[in-house]
Protein backbone atom coordinates (compact mmCIF):
# COMPACT_ATOMS: atom_id res chain seq x y z
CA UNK A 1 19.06 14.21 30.05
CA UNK A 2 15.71 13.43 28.50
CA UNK A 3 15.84 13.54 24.90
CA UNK A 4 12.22 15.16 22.65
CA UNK A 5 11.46 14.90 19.06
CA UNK A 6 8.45 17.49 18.63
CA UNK A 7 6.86 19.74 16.30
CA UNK A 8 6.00 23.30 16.62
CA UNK A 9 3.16 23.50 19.20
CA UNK A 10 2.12 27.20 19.05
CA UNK A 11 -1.72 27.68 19.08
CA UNK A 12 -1.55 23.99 18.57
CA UNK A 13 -3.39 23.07 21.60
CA UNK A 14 -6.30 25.57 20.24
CA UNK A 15 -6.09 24.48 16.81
CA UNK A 16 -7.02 20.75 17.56
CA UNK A 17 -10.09 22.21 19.95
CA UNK A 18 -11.40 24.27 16.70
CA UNK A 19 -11.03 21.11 14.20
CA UNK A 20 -12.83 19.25 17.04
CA UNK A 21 -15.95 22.19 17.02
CA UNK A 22 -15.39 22.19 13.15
CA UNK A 23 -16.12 18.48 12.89
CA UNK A 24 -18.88 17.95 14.82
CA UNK A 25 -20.45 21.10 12.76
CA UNK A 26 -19.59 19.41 9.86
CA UNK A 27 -21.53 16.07 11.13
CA UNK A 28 -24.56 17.70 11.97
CA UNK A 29 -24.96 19.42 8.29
CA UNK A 30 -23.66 15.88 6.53
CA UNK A 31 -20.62 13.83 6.25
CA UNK A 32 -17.01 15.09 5.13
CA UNK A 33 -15.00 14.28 3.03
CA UNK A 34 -12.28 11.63 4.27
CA UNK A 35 -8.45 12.38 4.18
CA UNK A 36 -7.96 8.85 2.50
CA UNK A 37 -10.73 8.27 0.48
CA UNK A 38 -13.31 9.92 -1.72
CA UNK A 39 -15.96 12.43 -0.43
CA UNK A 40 -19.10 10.63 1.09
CA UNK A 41 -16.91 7.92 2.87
CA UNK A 42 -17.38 6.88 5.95
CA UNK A 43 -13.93 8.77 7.56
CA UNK A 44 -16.22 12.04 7.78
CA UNK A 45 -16.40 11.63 11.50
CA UNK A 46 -12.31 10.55 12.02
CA UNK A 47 -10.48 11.75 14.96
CA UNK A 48 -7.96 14.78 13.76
CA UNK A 49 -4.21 13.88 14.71
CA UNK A 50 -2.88 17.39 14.33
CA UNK A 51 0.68 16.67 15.79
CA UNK A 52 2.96 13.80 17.20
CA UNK A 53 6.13 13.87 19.52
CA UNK A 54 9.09 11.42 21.19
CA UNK A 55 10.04 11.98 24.15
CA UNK A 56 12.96 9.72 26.13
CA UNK A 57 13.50 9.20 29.86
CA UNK A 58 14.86 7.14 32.03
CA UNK A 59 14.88 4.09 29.49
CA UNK A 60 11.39 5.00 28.37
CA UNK A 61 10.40 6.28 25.25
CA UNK A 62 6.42 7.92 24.99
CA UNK A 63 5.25 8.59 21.60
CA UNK A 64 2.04 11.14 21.93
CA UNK A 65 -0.20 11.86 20.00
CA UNK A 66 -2.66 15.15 19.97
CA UNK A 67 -6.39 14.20 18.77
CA UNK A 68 -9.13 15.90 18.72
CA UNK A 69 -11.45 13.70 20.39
CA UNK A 70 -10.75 10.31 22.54
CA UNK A 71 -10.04 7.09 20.51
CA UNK A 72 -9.34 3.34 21.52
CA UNK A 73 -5.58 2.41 21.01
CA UNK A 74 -4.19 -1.11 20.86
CA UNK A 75 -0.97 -2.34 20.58
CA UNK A 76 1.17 -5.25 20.10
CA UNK A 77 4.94 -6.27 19.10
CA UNK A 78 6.23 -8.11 16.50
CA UNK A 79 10.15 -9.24 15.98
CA UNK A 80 11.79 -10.09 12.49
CA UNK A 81 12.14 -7.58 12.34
CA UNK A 82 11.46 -5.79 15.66
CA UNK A 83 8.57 -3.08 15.88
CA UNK A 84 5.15 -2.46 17.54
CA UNK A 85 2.15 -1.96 16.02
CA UNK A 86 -0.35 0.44 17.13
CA UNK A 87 -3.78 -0.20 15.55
CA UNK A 88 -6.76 2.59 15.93
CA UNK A 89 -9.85 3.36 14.61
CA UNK A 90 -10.36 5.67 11.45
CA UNK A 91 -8.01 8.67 12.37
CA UNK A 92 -7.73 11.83 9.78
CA UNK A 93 -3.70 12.26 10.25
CA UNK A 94 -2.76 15.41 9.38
CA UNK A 95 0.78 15.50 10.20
CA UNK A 96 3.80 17.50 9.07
CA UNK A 97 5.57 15.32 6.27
CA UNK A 98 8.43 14.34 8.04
CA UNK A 99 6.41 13.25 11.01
CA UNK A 100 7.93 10.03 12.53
CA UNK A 101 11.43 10.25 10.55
CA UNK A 102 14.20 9.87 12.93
CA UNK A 103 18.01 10.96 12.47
CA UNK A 104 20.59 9.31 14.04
CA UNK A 105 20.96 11.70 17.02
CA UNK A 106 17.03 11.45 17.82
CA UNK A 107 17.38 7.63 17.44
CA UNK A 108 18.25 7.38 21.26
CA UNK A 109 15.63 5.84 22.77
CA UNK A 110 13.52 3.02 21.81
CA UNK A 111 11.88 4.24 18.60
CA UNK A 112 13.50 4.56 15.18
CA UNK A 113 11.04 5.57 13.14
CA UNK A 114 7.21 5.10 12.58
CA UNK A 115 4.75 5.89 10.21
CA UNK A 116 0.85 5.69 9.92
CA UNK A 117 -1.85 5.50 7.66
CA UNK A 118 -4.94 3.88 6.68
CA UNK A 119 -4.60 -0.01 7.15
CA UNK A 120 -8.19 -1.03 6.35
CA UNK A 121 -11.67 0.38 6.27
CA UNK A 122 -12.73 2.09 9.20
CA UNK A 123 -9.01 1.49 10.94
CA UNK A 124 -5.54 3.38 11.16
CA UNK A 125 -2.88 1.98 12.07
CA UNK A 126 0.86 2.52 13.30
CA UNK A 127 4.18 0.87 12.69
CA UNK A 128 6.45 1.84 15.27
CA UNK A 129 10.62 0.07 13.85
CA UNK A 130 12.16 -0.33 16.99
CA UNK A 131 16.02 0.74 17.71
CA UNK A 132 15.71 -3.06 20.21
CA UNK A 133 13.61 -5.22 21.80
CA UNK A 134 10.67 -3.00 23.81
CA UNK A 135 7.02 -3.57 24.68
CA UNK A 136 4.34 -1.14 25.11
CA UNK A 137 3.00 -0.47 28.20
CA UNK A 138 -0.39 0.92 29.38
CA UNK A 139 -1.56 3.48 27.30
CA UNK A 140 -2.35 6.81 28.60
CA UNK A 141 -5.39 9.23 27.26
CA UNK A 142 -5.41 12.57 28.66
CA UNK A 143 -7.56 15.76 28.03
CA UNK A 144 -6.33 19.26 28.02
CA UNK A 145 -7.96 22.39 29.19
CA UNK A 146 -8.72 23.49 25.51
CA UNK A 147 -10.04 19.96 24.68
CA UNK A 148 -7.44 18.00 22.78
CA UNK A 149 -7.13 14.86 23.66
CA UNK A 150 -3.07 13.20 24.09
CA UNK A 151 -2.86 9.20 23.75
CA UNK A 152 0.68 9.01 25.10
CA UNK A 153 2.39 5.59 23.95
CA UNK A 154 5.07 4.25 26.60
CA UNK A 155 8.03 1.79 25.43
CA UNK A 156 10.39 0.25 27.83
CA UNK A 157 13.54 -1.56 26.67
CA UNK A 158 13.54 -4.73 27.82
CA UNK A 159 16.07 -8.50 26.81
CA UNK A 160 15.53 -10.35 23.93
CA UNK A 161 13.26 -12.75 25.73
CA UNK A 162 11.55 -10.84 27.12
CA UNK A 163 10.34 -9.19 24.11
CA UNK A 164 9.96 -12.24 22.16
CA UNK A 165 7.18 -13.62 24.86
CA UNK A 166 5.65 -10.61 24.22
CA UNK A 167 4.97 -10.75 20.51
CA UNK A 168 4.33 -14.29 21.00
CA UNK A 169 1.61 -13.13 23.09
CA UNK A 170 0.05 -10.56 20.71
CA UNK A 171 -2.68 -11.24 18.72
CA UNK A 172 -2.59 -8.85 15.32
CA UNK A 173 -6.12 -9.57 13.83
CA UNK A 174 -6.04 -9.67 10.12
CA UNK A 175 -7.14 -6.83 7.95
CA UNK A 176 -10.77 -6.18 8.04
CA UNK A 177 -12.08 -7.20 4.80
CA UNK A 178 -15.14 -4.60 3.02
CA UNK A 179 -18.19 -6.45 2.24
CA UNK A 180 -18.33 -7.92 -0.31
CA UNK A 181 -20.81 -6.80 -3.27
CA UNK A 182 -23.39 -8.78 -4.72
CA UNK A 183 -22.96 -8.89 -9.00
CA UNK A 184 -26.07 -7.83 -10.67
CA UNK A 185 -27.47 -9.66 -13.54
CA UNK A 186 -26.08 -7.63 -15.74
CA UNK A 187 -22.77 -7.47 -14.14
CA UNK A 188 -22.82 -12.05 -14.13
CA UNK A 189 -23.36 -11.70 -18.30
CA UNK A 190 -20.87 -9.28 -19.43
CA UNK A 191 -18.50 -11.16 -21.02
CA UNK A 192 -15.97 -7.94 -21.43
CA UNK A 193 -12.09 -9.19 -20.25
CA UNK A 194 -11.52 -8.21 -16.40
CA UNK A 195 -8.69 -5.93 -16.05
CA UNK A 196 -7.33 -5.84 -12.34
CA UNK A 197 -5.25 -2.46 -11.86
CA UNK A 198 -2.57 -3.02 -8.97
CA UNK A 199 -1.36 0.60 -7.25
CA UNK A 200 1.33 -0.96 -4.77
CA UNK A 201 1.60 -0.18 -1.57
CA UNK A 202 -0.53 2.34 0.34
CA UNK A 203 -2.23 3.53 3.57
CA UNK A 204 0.83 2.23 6.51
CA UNK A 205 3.22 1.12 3.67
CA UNK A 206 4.72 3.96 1.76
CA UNK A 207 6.71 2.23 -0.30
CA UNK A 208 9.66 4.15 -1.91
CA UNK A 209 10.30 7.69 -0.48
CA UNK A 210 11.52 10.40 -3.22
CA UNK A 211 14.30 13.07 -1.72
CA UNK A 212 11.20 15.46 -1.94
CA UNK A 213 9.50 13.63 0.39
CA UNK A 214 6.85 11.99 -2.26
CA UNK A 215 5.40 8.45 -1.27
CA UNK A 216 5.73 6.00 -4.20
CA UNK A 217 2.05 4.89 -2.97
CA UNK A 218 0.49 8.44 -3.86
CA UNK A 219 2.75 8.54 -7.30
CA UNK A 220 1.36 5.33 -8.50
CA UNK A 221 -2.31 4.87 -7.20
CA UNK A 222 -2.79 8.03 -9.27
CA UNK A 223 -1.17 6.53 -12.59
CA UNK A 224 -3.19 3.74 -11.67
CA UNK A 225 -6.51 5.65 -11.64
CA UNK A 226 -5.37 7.32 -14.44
CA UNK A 227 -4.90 4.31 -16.62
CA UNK A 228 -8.08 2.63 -15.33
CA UNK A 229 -10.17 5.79 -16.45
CA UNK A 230 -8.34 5.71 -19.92
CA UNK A 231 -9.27 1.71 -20.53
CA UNK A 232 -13.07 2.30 -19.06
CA UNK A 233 -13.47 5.14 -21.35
CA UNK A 234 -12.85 2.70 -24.48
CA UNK A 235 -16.03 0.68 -22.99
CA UNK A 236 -14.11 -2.67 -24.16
CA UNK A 237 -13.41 -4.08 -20.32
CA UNK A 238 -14.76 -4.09 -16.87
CA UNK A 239 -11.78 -2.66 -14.36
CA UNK A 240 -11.13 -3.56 -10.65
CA UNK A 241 -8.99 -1.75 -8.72
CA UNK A 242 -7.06 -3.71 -5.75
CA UNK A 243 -7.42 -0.11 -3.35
CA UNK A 244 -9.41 2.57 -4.41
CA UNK A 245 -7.60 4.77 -1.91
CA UNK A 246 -5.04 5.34 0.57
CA UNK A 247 -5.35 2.03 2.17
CA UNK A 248 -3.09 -0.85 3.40
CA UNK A 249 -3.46 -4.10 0.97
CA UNK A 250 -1.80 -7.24 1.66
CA UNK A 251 0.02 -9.09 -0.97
CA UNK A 252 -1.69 -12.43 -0.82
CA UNK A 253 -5.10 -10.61 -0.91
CA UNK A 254 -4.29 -8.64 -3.68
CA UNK A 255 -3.66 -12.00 -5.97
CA UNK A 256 -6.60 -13.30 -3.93
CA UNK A 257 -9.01 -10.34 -5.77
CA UNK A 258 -7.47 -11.25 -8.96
CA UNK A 259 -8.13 -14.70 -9.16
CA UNK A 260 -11.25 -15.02 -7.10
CA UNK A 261 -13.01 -11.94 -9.40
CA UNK A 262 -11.59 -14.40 -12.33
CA UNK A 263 -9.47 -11.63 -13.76
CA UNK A 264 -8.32 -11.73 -17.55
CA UNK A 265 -5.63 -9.68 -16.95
CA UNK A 266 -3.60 -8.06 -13.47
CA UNK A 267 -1.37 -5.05 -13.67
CA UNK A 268 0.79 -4.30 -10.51
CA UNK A 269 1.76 -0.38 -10.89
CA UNK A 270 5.00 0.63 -9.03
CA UNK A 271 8.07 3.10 -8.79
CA UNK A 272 11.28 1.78 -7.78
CA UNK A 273 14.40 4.28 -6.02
CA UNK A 274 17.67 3.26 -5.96
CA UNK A 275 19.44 6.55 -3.58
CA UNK A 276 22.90 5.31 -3.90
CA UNK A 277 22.75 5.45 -7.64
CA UNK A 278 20.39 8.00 -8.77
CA UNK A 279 21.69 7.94 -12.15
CA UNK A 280 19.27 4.84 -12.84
CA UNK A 281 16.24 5.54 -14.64
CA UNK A 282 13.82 4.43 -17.14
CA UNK A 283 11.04 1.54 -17.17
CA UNK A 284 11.14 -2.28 -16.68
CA UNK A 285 8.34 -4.84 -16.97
CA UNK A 286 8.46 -8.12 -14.78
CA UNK A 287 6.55 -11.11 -15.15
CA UNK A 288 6.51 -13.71 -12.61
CA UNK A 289 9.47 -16.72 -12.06
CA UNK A 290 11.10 -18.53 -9.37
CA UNK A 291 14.37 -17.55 -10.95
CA UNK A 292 15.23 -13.64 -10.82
CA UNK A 293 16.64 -12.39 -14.48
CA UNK A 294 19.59 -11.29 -12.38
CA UNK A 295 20.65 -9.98 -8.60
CA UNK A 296 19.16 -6.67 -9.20
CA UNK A 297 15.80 -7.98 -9.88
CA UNK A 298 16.11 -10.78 -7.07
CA UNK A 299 16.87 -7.83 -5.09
CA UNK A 300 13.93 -5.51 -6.07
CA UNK A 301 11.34 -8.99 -5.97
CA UNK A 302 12.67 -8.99 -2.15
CA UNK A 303 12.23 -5.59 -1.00
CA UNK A 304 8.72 -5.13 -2.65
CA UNK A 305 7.92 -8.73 -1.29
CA UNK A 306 8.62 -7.29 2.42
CA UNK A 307 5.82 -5.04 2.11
CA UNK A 308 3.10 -6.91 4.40
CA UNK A 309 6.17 -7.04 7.44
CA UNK A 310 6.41 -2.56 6.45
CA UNK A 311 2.77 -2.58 7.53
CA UNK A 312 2.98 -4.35 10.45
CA UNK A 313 1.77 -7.54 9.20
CA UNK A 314 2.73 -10.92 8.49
CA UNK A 315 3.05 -12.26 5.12
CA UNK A 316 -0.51 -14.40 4.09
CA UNK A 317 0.08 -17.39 2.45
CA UNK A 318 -0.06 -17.30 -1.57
CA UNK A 319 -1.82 -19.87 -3.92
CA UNK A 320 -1.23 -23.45 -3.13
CA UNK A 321 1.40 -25.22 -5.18
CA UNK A 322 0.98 -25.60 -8.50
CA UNK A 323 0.72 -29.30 -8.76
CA UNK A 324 -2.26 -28.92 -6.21
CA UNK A 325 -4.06 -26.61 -8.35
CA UNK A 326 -3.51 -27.14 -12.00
CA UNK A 327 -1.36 -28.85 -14.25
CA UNK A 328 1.94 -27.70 -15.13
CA UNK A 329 1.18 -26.94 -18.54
CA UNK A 330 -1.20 -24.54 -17.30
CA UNK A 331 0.95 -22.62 -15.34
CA UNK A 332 3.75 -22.60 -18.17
CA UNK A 333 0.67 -20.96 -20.36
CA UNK A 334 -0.25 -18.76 -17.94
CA UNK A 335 3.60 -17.07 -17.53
CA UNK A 336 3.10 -17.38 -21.62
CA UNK A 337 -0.09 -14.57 -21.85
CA UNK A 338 1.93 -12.82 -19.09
CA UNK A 339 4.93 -12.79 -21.20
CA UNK A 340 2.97 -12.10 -24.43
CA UNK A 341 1.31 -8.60 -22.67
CA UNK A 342 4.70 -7.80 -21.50
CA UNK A 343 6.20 -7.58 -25.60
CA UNK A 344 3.39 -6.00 -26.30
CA UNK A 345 3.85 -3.07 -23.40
CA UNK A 346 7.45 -2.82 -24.42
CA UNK A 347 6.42 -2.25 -28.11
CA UNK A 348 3.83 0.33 -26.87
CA UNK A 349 6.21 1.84 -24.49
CA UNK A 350 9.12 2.23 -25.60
CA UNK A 351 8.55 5.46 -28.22
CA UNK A 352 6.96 7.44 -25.13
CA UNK A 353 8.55 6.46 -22.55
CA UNK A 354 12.46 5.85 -21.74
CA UNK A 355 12.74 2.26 -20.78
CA UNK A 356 15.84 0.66 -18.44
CA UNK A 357 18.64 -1.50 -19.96
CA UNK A 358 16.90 -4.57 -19.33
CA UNK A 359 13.36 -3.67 -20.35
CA UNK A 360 11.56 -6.91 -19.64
CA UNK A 361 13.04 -8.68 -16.59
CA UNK A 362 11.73 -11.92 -14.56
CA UNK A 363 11.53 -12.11 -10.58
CA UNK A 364 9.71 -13.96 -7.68
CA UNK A 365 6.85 -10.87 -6.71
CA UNK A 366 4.59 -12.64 -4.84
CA UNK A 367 1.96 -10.47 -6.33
CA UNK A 368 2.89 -12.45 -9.73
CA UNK A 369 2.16 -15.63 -8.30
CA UNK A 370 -1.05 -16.26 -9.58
CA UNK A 371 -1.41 -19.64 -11.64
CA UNK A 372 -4.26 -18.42 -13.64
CA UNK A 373 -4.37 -15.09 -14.33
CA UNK A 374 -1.72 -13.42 -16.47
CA UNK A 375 0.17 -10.62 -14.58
CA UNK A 376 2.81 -8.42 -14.88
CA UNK A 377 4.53 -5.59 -12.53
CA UNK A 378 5.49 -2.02 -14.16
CA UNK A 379 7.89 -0.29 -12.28
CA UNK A 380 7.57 2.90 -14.15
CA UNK A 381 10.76 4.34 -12.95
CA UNK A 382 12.66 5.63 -10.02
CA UNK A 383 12.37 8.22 -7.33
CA UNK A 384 15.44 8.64 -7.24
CA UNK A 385 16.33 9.64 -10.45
CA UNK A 386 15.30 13.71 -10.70
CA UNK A 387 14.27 13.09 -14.07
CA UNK A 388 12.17 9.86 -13.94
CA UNK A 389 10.50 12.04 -11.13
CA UNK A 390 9.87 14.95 -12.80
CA UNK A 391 7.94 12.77 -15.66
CA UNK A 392 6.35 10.60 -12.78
CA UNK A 393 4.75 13.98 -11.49
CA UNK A 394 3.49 15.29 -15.04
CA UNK A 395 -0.34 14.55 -15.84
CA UNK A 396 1.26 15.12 -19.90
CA UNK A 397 3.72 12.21 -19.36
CA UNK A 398 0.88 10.32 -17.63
CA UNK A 399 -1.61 10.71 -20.19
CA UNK A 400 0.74 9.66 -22.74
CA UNK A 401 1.50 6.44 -21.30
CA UNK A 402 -1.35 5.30 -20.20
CA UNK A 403 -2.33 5.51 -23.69
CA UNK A 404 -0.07 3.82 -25.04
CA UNK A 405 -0.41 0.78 -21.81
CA UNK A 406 -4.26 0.46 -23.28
CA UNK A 407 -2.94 0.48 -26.61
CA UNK A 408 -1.23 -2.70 -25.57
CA UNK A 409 -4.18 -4.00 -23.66
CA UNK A 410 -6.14 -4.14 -27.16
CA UNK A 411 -3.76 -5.97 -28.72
CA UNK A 412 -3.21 -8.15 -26.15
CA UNK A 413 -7.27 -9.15 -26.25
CA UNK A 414 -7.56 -8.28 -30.14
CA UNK A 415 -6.45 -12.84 -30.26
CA UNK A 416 -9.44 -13.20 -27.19
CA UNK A 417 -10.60 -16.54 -28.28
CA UNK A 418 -6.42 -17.75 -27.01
CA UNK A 419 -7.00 -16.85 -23.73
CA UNK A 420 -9.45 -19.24 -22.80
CA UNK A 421 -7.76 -21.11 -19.68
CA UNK A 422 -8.89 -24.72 -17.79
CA UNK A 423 -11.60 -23.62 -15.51
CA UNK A 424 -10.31 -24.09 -11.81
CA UNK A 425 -12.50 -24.80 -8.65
CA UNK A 426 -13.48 -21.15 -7.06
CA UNK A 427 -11.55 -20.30 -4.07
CA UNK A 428 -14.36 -20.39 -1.03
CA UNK A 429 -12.96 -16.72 0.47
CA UNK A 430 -15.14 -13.84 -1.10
CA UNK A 431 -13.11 -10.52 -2.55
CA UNK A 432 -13.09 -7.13 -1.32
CA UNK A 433 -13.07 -5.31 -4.66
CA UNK A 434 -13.32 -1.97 -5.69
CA UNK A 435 -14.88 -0.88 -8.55
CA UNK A 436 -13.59 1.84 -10.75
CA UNK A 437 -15.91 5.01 -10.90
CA UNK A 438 -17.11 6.35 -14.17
């Protein structure tokens, strides 16, 4: 009996045919404004994905998807673990919530779950986790009588090696990268410390997922913009931003901004859950180490560090080994600043904030791997915990810390003339960065 996953479809058929007459009106008075990004960005003319479905038969599974205009789809399969990747161009998703969450009794055919999401400018993506080895077949575009457009997404269960040929076979191209922009002369002489503001996760990576249903990626990109708006207000730094929206980042390239823009300073923002003990709450600090504090930490370092593989990606390779870059001593300074800011958080912190047992904690995040640039990871609670959530969600809690992290920022640059560190040859890759807006 074939099995179907679906949301309500009423009108739906009708619905995407008006968002497709909406959006073309919209295009011919200007652009809109984008789903994932600020107004005036270039998703104004995205294809609307209005609804999604699973359906099972005869050891096929479809996933379908209802646009409102045609798109090019591309897929590919990737094991370790097992799931297919379906990249896109810019598509506006606007889904139900619990779109592409499967229980056990839907998890029948060959899909477990999948989500989707901005992956890079200009492209959408989606990670299909896969219940066993399948590949994609051809992909089917249809067009409906009211307009809306189904891409209908076939996997067949096949053997082991059959499916490994197959993601041997693939070739996932690497994220596109923005263009780079040129520094002004202006922008070359100010001599302000470079903050780099971290939000983890985003666009096809969620990150931790809240009982409620809230992403950890939309809880901390806006403490993130939040704290980079309360340090540019003092006028006393320059602030980068890793993603400056809903967008999929890869580790490596996030240390790659950092060192390449010469950062003074990089602050990973993030918001741990733990649902099997939601009595755990409160803040920790990491700074970077081969050696995890303890298993917990080792544990968290491992999850966040399989972030790339959630979006469908493979991990990029970090900074060379230290001996190949820098002397030791340099490194062993380095994890000192990152150290030093870390006290100096806690000390700021802990009177507004409730902090966990183990306030400062050390871990191998492979965003902390940077040799020259001091760095530290805030995981600013859990999503699990009701009431680390509830003060996650308030813009009075927010304000408050945020505060009190630039607060720490100052002192941390109020000894500036310590953190001079040996100049190091300029990595020959150009970074994507995005600036913070006043």
């Amino acid at each position: 009996m074939p099995h179907s996953t679906r949301l309500p479809r009423t009108g739906l058929l009708r619905t995407v045919a008006a968002l497709a007459l909406a959006a073309g009106t919209l295009l011919a008075a200007g652009p809109a404004p984008a789903q994932d990004g600020p107004a005036g960005s270039q998703s104004g003319g995205a294809a609307v994905a209005i609804a999604a479905e699973t359906v099972s038969r005869d050891g096929t599974t479809r996933l379908t998807l209802t646009l409102s205009r045609a798109i090019e789809a591309r897929a590919f399969v990737m094991e370790r673990p097992d799931r297919a990747v379906i990249d896109l161009p810019e598509v506006n998703f606007q889904l139900d919530q619990d779109t592409g969450k499967m229980s056990g009794r839907k998890r029948d055919g060959a899909i477990a779950s999948f989500r989707y999401g901005l992956f890079a400018p200009g492209r959408s993506r989606i990670v299909v986790d896969l219940t066993g080895p399948a590949v994609v077949e051809a992909i089917e575009t249809t067009t409906t009588r009211e307009g809306a457009v189904l891409v209908s997404i076939p996997f067949r269960k096949v053997d082991r090696d059959t499916f490994r040929k197959a993601a041997v076979a693939g070739d996932p191209s690497p994220a596109a990268k923005a263009a780079p922009k040129a520094a002004s002369m202006n922008e070359a002489a100010d001599t302000r410390p470079l903050i780099v503001i971290d939000a983890g996760h985003g666009g096809t990576d969620p990150g931790a997922i809240a009982a409620t249903g809230v992403f950890e990626k939309d809880i901390v990109f806006g403490f993130a913009q939040s704290f980079a708006e309360r340090l540019e207000q003092s006028g006393r730094y320059r602030l980068l931003m890793t993603r400056d929206r809903d967008v999929f980042v890869p580790l490596a390239e996030r240390v790659r901004i950092a060192r390449e823009a010469k950062a003074d300073l990089f602050v990973s923002i993030h918001a741990d859950s733990i649902s099997a003990a939601p009595q755990v709450k409160g803040a920790t600090i990491y700074t970077g180490s081969e050696k995890a504090t303890d298993s917990e930490s080792a544990r968290l370092a491992e999850r966040e560090n399989r972030a790339d593989a959630a979006a469908g990606t493979e991990s990029g390779e970090g900074p060379a080994d230290v001996a190949d870059i820098l002397q030791e001593l340099t490194l062993r300074e380095t994890r000192g600043f990152s150290a030093g800011f870390a006290g100096r958080l806690m000390g700021q912190l802990s009177p507004v904030m409730e902090m966990s047992t183990k306030p400062h904690r050390e871990a191998g995040f492979k965003v902390l791997r940077s040799p020259d640039v001091p760095s530290v990871l805030i995981e600013l609670g859990y999503l699990s915990s009701k009431s680390d959530l509830e003060k996650l969600q308030s813009e009075e809690w927010r304000a408050r810390v945020t505060g009190s992290m630039a607060k720490a920022v100052d002192l941390f640059f109020s000894g500036r003339a310590t953190l001079s560190r040996p100049a190091l040859v300029a990595p020959k890759r150009s970074a994507a960065i995005a600036p913070v807006s006043p």
